[in-house]
N, C-alpha and C. Protein backbone atom coordinates (compact mmCIF):
# COMPACT_ATOMS: atom_id res chain seq x y z
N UNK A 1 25.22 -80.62 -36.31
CA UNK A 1 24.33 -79.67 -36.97
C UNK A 1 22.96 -79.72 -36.29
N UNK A 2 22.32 -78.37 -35.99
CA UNK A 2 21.06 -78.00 -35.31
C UNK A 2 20.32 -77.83 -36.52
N UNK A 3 19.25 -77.94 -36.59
CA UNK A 3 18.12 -77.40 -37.27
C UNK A 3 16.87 -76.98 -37.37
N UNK A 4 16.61 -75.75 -37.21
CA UNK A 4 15.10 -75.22 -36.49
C UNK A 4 14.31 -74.79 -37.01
N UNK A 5 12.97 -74.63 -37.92
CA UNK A 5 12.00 -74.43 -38.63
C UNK A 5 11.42 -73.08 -38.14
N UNK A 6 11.41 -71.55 -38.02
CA UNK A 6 10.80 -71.06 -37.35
C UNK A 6 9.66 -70.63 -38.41
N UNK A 7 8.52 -70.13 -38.01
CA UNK A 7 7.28 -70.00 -38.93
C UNK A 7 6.86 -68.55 -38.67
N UNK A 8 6.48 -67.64 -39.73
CA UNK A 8 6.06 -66.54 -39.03
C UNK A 8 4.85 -66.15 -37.70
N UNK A 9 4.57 -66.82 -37.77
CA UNK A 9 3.39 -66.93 -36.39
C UNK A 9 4.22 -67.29 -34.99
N UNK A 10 5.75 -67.34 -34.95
CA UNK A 10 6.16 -67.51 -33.89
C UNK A 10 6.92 -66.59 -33.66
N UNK A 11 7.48 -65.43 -35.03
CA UNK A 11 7.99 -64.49 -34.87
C UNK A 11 7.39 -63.24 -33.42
N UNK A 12 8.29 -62.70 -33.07
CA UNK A 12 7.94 -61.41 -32.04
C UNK A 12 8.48 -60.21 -32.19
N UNK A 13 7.28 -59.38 -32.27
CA UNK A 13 7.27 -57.96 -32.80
C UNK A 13 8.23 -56.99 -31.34
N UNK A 14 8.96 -56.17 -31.67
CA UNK A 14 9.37 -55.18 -30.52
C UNK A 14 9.90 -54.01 -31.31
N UNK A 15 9.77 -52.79 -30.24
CA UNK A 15 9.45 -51.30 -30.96
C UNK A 15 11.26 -51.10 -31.17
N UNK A 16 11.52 -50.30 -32.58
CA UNK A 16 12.37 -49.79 -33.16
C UNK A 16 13.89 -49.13 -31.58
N UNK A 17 15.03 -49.17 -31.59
CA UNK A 17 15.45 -48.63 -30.34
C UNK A 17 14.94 -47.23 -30.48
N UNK A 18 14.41 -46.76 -31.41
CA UNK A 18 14.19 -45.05 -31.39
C UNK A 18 12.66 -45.05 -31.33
N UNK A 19 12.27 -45.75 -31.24
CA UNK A 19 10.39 -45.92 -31.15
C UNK A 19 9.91 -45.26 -32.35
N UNK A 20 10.56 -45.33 -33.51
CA UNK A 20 10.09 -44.99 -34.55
C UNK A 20 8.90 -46.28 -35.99
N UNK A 21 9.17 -47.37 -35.23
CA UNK A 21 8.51 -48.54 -36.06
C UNK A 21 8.42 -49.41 -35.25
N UNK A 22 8.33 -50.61 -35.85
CA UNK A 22 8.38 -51.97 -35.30
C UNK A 22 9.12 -53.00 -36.02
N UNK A 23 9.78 -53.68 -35.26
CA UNK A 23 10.80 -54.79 -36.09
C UNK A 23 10.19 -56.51 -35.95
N UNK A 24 9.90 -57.14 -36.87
CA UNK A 24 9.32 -58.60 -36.27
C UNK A 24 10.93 -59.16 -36.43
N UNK A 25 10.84 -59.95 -34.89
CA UNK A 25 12.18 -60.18 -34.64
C UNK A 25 12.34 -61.75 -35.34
N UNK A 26 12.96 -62.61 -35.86
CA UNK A 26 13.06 -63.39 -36.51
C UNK A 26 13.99 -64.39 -35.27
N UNK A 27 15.01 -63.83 -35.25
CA UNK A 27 15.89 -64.26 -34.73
C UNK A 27 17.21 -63.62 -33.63
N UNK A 28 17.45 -64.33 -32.66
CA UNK A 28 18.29 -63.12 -31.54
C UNK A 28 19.47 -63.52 -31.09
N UNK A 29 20.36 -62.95 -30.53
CA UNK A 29 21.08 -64.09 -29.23
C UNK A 29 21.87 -62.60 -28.37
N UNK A 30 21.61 -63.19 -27.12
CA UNK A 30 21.93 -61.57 -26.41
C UNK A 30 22.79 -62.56 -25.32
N UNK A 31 23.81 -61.81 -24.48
CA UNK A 31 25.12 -62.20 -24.04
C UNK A 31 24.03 -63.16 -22.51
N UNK A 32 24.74 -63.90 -22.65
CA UNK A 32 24.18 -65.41 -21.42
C UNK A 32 24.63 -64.54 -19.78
N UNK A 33 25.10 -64.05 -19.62
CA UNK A 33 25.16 -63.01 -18.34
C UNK A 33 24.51 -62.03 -17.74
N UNK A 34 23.62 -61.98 -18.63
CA UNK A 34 22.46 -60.70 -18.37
C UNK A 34 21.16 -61.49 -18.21
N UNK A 35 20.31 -60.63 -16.60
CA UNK A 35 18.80 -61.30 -16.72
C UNK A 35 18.11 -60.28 -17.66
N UNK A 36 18.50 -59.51 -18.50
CA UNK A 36 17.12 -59.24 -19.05
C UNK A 36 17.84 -58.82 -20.56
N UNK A 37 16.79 -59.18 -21.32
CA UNK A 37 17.37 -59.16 -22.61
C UNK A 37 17.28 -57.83 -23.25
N UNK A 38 18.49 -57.07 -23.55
CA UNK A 38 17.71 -56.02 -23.79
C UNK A 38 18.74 -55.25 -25.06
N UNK A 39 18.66 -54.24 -25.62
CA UNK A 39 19.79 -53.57 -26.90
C UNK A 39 21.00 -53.74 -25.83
N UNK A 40 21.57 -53.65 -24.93
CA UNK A 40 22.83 -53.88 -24.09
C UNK A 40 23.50 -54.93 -24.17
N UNK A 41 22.41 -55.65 -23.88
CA UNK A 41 23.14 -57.44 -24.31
C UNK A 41 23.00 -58.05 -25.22
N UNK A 42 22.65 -57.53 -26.50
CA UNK A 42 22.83 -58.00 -27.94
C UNK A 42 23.82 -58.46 -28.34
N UNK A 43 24.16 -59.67 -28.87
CA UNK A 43 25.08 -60.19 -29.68
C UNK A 43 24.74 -59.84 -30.91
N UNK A 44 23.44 -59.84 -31.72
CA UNK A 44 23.24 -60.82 -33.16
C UNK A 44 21.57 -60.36 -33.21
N UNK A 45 21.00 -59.80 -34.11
CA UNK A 45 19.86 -60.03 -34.33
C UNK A 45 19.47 -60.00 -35.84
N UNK A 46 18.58 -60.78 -36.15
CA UNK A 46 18.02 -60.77 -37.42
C UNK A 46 16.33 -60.81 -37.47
N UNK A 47 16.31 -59.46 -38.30
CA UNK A 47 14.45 -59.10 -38.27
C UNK A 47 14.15 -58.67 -39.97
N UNK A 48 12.93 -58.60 -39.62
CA UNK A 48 12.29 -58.17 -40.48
C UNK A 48 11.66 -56.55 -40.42
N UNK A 49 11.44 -55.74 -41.10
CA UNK A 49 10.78 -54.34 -40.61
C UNK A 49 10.13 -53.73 -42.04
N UNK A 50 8.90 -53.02 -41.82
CA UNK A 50 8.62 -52.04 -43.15
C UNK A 50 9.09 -50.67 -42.61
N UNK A 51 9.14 -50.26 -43.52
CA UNK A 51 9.65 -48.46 -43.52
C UNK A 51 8.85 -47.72 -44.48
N UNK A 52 7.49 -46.91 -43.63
CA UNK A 52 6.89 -47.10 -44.61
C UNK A 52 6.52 -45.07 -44.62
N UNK A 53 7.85 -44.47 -43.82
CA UNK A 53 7.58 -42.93 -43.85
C UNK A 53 9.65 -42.61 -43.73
N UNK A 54 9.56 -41.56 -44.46
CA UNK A 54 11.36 -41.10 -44.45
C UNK A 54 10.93 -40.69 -42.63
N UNK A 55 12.76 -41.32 -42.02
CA UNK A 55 12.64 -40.31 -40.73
C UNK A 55 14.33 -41.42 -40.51
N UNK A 56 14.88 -41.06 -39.89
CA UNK A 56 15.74 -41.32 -38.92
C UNK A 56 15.78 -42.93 -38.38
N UNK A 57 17.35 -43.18 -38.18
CA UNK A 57 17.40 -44.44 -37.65
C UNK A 57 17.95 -44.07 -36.56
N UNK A 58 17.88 -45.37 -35.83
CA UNK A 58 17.93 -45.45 -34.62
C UNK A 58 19.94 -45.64 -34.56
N UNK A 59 19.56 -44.79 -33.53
CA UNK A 59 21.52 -44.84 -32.90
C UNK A 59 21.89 -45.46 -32.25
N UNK A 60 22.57 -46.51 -32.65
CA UNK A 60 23.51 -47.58 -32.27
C UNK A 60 24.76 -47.96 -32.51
N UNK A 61 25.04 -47.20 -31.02
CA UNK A 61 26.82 -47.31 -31.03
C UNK A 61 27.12 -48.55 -31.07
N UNK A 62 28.55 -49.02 -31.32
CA UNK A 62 29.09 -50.69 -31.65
C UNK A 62 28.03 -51.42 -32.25
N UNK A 63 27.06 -51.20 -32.91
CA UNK A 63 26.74 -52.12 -33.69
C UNK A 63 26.88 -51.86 -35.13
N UNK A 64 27.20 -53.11 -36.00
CA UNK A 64 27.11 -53.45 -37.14
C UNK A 64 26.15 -53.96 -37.77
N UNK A 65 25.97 -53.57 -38.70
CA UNK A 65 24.66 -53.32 -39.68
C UNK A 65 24.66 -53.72 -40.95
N UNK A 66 24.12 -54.72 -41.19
CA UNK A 66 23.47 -55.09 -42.60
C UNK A 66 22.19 -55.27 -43.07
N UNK A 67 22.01 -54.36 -44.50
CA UNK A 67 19.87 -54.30 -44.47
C UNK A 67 20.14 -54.63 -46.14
N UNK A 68 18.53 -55.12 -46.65
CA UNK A 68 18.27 -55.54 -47.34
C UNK A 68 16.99 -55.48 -47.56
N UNK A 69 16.80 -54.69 -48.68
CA UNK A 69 14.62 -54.59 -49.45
C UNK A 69 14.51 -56.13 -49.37
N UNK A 70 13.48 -56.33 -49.23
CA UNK A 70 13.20 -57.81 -50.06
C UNK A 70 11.55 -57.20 -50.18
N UNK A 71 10.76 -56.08 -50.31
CA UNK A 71 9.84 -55.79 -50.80
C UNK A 71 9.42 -54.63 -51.13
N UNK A 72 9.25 -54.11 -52.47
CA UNK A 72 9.37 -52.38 -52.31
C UNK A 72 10.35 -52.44 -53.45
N UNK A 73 10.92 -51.02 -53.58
CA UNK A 73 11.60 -50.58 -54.18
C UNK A 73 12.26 -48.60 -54.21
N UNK A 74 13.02 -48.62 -54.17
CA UNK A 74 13.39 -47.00 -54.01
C UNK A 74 14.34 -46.48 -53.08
N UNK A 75 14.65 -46.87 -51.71
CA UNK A 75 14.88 -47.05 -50.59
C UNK A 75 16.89 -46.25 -50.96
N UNK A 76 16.39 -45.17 -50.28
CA UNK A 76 17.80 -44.72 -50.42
C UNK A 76 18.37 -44.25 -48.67
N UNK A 77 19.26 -44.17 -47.96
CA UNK A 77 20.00 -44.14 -46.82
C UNK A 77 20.79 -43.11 -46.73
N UNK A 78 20.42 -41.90 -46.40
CA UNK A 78 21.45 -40.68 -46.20
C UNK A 78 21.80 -40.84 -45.20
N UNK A 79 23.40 -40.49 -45.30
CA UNK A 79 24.31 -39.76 -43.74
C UNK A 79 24.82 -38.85 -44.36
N UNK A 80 25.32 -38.07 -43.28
CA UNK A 80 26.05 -36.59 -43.66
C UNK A 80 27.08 -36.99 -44.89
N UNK A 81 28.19 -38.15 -45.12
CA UNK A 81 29.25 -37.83 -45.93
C UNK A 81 29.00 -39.04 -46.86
N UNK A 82 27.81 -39.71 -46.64
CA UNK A 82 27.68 -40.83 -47.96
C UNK A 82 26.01 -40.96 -48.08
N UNK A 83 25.77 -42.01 -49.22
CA UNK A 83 24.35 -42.50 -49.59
C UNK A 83 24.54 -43.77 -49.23
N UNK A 84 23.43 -45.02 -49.07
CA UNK A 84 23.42 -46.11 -49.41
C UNK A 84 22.21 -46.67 -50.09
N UNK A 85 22.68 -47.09 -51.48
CA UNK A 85 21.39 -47.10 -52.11
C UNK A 85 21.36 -48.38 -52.51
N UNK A 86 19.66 -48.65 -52.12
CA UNK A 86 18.88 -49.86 -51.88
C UNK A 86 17.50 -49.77 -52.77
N UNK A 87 17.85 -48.90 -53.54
CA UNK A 87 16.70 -48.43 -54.34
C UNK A 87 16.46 -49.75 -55.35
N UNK A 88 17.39 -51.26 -55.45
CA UNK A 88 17.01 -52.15 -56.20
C UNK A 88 17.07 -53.25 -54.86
N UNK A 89 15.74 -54.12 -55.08
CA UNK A 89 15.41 -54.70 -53.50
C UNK A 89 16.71 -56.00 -54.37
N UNK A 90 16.95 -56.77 -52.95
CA UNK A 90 18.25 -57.54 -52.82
C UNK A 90 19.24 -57.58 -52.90
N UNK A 91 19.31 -56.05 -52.68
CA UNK A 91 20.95 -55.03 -52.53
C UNK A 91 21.45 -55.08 -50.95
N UNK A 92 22.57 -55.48 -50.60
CA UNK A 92 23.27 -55.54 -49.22
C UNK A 92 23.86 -54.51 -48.81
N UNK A 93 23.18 -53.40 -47.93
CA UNK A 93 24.43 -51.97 -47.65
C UNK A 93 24.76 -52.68 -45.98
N UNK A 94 26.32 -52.31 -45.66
CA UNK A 94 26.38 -52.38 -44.72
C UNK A 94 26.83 -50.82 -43.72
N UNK A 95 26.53 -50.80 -43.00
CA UNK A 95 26.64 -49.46 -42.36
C UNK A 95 27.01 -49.50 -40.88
N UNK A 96 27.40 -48.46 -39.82
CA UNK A 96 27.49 -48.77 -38.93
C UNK A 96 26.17 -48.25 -37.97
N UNK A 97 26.29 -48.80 -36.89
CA UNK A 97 25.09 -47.76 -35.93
C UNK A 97 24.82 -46.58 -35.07
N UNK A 98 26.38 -46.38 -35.41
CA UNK A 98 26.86 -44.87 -34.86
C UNK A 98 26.50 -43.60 -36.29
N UNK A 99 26.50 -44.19 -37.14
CA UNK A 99 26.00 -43.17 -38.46
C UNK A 99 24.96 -42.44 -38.20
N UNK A 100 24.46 -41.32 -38.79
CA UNK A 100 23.45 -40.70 -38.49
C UNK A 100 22.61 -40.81 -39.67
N UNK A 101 21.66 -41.66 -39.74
CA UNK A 101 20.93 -41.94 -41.19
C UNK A 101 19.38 -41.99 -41.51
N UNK A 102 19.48 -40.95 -42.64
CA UNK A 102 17.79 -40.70 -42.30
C UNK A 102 17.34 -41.18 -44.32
N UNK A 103 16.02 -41.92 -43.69
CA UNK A 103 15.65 -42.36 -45.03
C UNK A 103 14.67 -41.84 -46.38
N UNK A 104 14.96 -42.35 -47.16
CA UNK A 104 14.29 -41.46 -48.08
C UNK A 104 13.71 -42.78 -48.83
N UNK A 105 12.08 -42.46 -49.44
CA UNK A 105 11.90 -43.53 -49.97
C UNK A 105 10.69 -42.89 -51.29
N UNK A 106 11.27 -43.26 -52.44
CA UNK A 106 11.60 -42.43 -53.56
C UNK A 106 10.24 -43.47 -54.77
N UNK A 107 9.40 -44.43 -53.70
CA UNK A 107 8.42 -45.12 -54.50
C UNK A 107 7.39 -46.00 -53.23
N UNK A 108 7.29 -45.44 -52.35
CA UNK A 108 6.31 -45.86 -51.42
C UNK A 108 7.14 -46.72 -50.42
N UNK A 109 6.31 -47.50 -49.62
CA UNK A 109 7.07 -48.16 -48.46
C UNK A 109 7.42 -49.26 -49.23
N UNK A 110 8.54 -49.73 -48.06
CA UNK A 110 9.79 -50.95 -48.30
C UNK A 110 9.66 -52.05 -46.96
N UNK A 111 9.48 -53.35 -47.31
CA UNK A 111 9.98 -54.30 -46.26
C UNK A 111 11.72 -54.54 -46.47
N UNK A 112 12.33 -54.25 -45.59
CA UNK A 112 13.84 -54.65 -45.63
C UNK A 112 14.12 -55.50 -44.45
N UNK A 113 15.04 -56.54 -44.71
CA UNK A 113 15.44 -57.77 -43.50
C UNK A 113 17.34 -56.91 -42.94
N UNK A 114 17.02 -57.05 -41.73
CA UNK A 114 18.35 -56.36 -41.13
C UNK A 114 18.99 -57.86 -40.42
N UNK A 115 20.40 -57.34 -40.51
CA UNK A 115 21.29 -58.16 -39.52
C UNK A 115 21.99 -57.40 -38.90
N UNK A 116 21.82 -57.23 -37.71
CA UNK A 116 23.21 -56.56 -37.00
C UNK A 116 23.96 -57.38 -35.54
N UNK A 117 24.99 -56.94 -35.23
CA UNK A 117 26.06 -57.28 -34.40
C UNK A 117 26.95 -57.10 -33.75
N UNK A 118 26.98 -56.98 -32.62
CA UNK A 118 27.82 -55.98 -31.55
C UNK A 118 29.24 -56.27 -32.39
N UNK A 119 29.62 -55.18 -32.72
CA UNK A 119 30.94 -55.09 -32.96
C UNK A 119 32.07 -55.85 -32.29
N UNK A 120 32.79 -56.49 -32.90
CA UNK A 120 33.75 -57.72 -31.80
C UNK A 120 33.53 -58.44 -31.54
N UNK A 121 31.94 -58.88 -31.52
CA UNK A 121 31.22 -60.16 -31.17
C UNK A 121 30.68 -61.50 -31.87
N UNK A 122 30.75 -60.70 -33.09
CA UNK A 122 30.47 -61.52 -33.98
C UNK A 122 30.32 -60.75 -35.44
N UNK A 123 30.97 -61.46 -36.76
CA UNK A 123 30.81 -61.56 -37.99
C UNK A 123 29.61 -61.68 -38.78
N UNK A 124 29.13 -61.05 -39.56
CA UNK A 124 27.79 -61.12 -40.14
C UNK A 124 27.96 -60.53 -41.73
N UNK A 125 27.39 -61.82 -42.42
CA UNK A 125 27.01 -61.66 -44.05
C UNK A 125 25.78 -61.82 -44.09
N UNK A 126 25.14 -61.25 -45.50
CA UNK A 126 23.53 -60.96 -46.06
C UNK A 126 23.71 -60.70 -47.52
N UNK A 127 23.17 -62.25 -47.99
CA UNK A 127 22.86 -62.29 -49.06
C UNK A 127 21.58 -62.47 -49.91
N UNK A 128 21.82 -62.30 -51.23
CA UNK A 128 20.31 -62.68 -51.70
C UNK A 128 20.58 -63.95 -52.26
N UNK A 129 19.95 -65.26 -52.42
CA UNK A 129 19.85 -66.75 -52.89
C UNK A 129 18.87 -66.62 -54.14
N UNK A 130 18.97 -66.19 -55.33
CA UNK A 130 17.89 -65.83 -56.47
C UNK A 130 17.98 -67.37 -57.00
N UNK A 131 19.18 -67.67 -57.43
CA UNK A 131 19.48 -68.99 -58.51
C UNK A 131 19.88 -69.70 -57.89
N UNK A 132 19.54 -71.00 -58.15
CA UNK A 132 19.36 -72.34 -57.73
C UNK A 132 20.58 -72.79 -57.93
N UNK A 133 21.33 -73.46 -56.76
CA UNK A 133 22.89 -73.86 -56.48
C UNK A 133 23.75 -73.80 -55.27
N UNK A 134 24.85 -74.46 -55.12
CA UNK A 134 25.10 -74.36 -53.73
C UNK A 134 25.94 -73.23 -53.19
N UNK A 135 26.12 -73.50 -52.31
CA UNK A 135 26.87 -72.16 -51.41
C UNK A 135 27.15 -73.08 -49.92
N UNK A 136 28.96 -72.94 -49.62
CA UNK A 136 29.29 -73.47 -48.40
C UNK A 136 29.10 -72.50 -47.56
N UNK A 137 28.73 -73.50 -46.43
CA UNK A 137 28.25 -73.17 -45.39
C UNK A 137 29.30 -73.22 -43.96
N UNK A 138 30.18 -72.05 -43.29
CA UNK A 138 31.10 -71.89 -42.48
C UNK A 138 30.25 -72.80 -41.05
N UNK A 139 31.11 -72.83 -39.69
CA UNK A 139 30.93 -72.95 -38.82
C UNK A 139 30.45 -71.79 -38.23
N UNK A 140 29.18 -71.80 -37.68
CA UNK A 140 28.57 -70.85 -37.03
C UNK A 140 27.30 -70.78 -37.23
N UNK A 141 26.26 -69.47 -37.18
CA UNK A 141 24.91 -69.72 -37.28
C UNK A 141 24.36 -69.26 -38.80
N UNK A 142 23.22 -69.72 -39.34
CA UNK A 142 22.86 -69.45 -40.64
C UNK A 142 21.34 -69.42 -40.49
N UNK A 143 20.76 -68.33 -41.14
CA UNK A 143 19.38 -68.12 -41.24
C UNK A 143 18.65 -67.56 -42.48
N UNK A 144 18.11 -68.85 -43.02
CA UNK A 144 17.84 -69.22 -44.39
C UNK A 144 16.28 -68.49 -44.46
N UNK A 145 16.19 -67.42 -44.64
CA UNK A 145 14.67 -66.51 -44.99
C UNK A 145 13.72 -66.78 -46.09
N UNK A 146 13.11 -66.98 -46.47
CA UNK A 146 11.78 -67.36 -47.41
C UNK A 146 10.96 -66.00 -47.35
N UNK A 147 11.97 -64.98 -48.53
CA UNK A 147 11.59 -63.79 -48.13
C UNK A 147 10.41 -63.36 -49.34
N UNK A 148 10.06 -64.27 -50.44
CA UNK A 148 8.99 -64.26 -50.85
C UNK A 148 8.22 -65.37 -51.51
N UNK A 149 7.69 -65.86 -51.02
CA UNK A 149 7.09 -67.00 -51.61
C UNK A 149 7.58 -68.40 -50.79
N UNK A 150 7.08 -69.63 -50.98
CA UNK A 150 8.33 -70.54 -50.08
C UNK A 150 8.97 -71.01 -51.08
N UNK A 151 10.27 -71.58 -50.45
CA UNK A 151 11.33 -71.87 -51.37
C UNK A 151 11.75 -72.92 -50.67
N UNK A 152 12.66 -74.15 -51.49
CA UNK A 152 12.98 -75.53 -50.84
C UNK A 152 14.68 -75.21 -50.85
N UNK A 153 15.39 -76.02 -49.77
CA UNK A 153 16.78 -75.76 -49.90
C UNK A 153 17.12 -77.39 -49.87
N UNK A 154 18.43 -77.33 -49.65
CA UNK A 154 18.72 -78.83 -49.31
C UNK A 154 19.86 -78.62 -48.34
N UNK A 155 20.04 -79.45 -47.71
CA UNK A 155 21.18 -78.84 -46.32
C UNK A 155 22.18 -80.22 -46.55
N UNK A 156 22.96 -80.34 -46.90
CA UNK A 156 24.00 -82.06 -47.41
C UNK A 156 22.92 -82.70 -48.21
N UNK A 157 22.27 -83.60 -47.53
CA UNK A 157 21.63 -84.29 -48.18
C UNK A 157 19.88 -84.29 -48.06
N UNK A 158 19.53 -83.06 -46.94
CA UNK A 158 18.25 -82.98 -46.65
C UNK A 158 17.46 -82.35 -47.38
N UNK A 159 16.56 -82.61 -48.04
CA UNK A 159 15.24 -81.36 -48.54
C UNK A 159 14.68 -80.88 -47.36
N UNK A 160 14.47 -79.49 -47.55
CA UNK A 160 13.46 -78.41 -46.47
C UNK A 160 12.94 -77.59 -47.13
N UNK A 161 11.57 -77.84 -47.11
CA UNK A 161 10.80 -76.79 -47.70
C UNK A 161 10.40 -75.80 -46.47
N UNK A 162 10.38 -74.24 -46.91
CA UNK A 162 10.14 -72.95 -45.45
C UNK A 162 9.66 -72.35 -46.34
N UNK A 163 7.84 -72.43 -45.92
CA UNK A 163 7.15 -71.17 -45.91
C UNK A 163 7.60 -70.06 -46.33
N UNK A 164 6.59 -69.37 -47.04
CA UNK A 164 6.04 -67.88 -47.25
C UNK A 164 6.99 -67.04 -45.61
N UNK A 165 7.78 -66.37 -45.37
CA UNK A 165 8.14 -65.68 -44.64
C UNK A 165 8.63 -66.27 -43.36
N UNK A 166 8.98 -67.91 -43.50
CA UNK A 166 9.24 -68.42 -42.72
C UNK A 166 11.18 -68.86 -42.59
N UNK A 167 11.88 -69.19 -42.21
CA UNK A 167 13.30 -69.24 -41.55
C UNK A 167 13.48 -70.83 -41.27
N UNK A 168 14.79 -71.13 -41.74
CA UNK A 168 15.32 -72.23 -41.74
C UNK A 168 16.79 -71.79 -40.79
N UNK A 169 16.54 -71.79 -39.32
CA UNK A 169 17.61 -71.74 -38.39
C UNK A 169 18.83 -73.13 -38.67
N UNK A 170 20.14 -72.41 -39.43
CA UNK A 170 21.31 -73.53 -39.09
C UNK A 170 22.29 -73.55 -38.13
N UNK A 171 22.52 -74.35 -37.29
CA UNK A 171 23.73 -73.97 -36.81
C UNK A 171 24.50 -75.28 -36.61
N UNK A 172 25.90 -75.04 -36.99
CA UNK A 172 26.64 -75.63 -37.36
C UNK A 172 28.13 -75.35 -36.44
N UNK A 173 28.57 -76.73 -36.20
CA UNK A 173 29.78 -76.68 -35.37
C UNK A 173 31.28 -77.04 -36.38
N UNK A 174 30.97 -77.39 -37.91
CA UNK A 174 31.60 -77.72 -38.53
C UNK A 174 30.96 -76.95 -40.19
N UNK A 175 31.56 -77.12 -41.14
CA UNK A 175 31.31 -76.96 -42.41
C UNK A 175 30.54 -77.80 -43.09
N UNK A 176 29.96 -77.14 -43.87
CA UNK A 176 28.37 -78.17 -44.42
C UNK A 176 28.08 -77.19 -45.93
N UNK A 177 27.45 -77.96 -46.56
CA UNK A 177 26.57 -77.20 -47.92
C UNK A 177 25.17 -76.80 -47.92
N UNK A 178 24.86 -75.91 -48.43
CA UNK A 178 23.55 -75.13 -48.69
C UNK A 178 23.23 -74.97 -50.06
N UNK A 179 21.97 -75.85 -50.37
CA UNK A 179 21.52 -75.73 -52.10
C UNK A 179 20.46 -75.33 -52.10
N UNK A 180 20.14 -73.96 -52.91
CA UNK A 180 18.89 -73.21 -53.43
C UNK A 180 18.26 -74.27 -54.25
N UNK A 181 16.94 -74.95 -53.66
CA UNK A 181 16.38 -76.13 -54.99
C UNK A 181 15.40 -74.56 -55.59
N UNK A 182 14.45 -74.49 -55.34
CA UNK A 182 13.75 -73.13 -55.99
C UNK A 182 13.45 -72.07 -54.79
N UNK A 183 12.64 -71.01 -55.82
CA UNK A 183 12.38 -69.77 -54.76
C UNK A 183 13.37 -69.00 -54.61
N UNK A 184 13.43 -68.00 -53.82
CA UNK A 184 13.83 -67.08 -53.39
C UNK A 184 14.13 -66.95 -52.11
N UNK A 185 15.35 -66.84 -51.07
CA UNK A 185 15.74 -67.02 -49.91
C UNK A 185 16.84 -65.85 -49.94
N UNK A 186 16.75 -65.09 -48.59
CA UNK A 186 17.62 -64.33 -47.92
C UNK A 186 18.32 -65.37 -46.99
N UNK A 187 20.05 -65.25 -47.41
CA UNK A 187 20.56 -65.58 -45.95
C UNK A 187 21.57 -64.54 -44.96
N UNK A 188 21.36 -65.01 -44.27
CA UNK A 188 21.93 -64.21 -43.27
C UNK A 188 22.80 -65.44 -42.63
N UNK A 189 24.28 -64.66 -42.42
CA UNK A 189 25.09 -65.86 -41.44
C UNK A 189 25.79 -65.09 -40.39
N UNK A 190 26.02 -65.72 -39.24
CA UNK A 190 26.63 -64.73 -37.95
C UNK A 190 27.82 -66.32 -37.60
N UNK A 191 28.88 -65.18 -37.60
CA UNK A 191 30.03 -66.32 -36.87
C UNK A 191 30.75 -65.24 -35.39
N UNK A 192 29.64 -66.18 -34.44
CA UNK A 192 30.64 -65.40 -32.88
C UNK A 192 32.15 -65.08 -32.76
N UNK A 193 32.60 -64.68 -32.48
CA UNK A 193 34.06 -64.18 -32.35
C UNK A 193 34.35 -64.09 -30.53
N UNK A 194 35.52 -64.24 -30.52
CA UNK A 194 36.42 -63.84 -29.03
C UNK A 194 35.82 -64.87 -28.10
């Protein structure tokens, strides 16, 4: 087991693929064969973003998509043949990136935390951690968010307290436990594939 503290002051900001916002990137991993890191060689990313005008998302073929308010409220997701509504923050829609989806936001701007993942490449869940208790933890990567306030976890037998907007990077080569002691935490988990 790895374990990495990231703090928001180490986070890095980069523009929306449609240059419509900005995403603070939290966390990445883009394919080890490529010199330059770029939406092509994405495996896995997990950010943070506000949305703080209705307009259009960005088009992204093969990727998989999971978003989540964690500030705000209202936040609804049109495509031509469905809704996804996020209008209660710590709601999980998953969507794809080939959809054509334009937003509507029905009570001012929204911070929402995204996970997405080249299709085939890797597995990705996004949850909300409200109540205090455990939750097993698979083989693969886990990214424990402190999406308001800081909150303490316990990892087997460790206490970790993470900051106000700060990330508790896990990664794990085996199975392990995850306990909400207080607060409020987004997780996000990615298990590589192929």
């Amino acid at each position: 087991m790895k374990t990495t503290l990231l703090k928001s002051d180490d986070y890095t900001r980069s523009p929306w693929k449609n240059g419509g916002g900005v995403f603070t990137d939290i966390a990445d991993a883009h394919r080890a064969d490529v010199p330059v890191k770029d939406w092509d060689s994405l495996l896995w990313r997990f950010a943070s973003t506000p949305i703080v005008a209705p307009g259009p998302f960005s088009h992204m073929p093969g990727i998989d998509r999971l978003q989540m308010v964690v500030d705000g409220r209202g936040l609804v997701l049109r495509a031509p043949t469905r809704e996804f509504d996020e209008r209660e923050p710590f709601t999980t829609v998953r969507f794809t990136g080939e959809l054509e989806i334009v937003t509507e936001l029905e009570a001012g701007p929204v911070e929402v935390v995204n996970l997405m993942a080249r299709r085939g490449a890797a597995e990705i869940e996004l949850l909300a951690l409200r109540e205090p208790g455990d939750r097993p933890l698979a083989a693969g990567t886990h990214l424990v968010y402190a999406a308001r306030g800081d909150c303490r976890v316990r990892l087997d037998r460790e206490d970790v307290a993470i900051p106000d907007r700060g990330t508790l990077k896990v990664e794990l080569t085996g199975t392990s436990k995850l306990t909400l002691v207080s607060g409020l935490a987004v997780l996000g988990s990615i298990r590589l594939v192929g």
